[in-house]
C-alpha atoms as a PDB file:
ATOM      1  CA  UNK A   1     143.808  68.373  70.350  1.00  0.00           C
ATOM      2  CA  UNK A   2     146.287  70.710  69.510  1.00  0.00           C
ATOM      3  CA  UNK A   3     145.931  73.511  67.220  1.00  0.00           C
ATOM      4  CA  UNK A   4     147.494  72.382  64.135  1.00  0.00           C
ATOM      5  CA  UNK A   5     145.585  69.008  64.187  1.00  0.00           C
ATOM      6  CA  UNK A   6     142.725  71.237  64.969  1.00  0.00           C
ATOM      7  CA  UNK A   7     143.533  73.184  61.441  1.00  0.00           C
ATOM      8  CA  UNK A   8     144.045  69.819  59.652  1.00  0.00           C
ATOM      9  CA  UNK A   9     140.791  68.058  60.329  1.00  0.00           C
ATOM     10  CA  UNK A  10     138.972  71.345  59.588  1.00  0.00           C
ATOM     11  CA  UNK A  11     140.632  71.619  56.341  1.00  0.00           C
ATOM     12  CA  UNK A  12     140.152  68.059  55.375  1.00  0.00           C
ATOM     13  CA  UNK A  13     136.518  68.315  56.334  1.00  0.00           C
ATOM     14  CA  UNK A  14     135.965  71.370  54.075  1.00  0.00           C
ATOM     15  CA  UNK A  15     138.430  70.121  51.174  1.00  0.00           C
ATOM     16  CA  UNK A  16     136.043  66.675  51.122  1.00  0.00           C
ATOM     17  CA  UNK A  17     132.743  69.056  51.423  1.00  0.00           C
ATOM     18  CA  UNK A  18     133.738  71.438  48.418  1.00  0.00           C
ATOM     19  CA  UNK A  19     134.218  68.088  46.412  1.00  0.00           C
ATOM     20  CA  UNK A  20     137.390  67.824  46.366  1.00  0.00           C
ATOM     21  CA  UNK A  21     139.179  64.644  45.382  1.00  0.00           C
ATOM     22  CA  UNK A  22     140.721  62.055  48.126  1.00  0.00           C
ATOM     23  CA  UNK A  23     143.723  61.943  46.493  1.00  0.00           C
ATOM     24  CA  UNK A  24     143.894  66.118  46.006  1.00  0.00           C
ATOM     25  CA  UNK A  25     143.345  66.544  49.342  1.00  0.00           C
ATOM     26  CA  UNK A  26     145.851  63.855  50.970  1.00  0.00           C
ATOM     27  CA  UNK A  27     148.420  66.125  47.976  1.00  0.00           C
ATOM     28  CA  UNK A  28     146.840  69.155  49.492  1.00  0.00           C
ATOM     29  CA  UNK A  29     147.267  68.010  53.292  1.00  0.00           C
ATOM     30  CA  UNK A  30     150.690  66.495  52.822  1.00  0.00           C
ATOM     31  CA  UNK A  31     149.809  62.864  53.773  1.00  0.00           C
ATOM     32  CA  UNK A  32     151.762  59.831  52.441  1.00  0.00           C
ATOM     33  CA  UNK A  33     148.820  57.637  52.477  1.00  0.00           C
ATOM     34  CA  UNK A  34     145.205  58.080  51.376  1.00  0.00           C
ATOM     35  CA  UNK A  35     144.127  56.092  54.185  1.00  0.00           C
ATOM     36  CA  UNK A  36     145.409  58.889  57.241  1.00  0.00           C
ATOM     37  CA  UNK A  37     143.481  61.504  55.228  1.00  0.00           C
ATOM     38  CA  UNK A  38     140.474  59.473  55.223  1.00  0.00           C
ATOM     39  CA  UNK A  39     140.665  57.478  58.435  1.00  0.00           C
ATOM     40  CA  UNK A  40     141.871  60.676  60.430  1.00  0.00           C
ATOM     41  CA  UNK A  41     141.191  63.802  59.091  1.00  0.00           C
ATOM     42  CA  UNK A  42     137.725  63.408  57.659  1.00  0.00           C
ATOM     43  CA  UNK A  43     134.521  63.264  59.283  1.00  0.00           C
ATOM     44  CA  UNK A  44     130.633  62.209  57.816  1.00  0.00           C
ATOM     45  CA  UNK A  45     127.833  64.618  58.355  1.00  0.00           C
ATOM     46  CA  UNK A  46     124.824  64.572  58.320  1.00  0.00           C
ATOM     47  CA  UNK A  47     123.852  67.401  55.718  1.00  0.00           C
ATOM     48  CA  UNK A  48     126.475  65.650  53.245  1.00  0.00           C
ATOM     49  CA  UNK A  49     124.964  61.951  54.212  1.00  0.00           C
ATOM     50  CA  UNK A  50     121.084  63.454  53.005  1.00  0.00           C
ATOM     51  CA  UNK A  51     122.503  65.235  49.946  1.00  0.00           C
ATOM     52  CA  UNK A  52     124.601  61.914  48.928  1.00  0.00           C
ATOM     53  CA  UNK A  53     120.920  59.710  49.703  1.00  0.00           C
ATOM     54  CA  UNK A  54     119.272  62.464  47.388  1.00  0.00           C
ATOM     55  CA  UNK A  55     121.724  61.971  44.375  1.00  0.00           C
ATOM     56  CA  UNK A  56     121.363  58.363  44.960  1.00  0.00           C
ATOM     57  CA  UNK A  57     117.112  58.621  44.927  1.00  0.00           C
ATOM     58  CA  UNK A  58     117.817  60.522  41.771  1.00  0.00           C
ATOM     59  CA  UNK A  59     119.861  57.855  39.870  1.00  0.00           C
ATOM     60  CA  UNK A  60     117.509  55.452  40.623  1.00  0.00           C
ATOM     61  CA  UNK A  61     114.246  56.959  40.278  1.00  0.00           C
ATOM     62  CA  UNK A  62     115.561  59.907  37.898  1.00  0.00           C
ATOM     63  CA  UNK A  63     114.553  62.806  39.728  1.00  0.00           C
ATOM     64  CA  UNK A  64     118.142  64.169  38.955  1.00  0.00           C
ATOM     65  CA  UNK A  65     117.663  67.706  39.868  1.00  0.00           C
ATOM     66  CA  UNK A  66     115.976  66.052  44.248  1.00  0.00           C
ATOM     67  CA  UNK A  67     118.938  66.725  46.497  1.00  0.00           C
ATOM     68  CA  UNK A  68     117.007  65.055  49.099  1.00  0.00           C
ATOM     69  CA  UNK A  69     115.899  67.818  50.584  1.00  0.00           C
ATOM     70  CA  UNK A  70     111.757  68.786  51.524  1.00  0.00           C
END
């Protein structure tokens, strides 16, 4: 991979970890579509997959403060 699409996937990853929008960060990476910054340039992990089970646990069993963490 070369170093520039190196920089974009680790930006993309971040942008989408500090909550930032889909559509702010295709604006902020430059993309025409929503679907290359999504398809490409972001990644799931697994930190951000237990946090997102956590707020779900919480909607549905109203522990809204459990981030799914113990």
């Amino acid at each position: 991979m070369q170093a520039r699409a190196a920089i974009r996937h680790s930006v993309a990853s971040l942008l989408k970890r500090a909550g930032v929008s889909p559509r702010d960060a295709m604006e902020i990476l430059g993309h025409s579509r929503i679907s290359v910054t999504m398809e490409i340039y972001t990644h799931s992990d697994e930190e951000t997959q237990r946090e997102g089970l956590g707020r779900l646990g919480g909607t549905l069993f109203g522990d809204a403060g459990d981030d799914g963490r113990k």
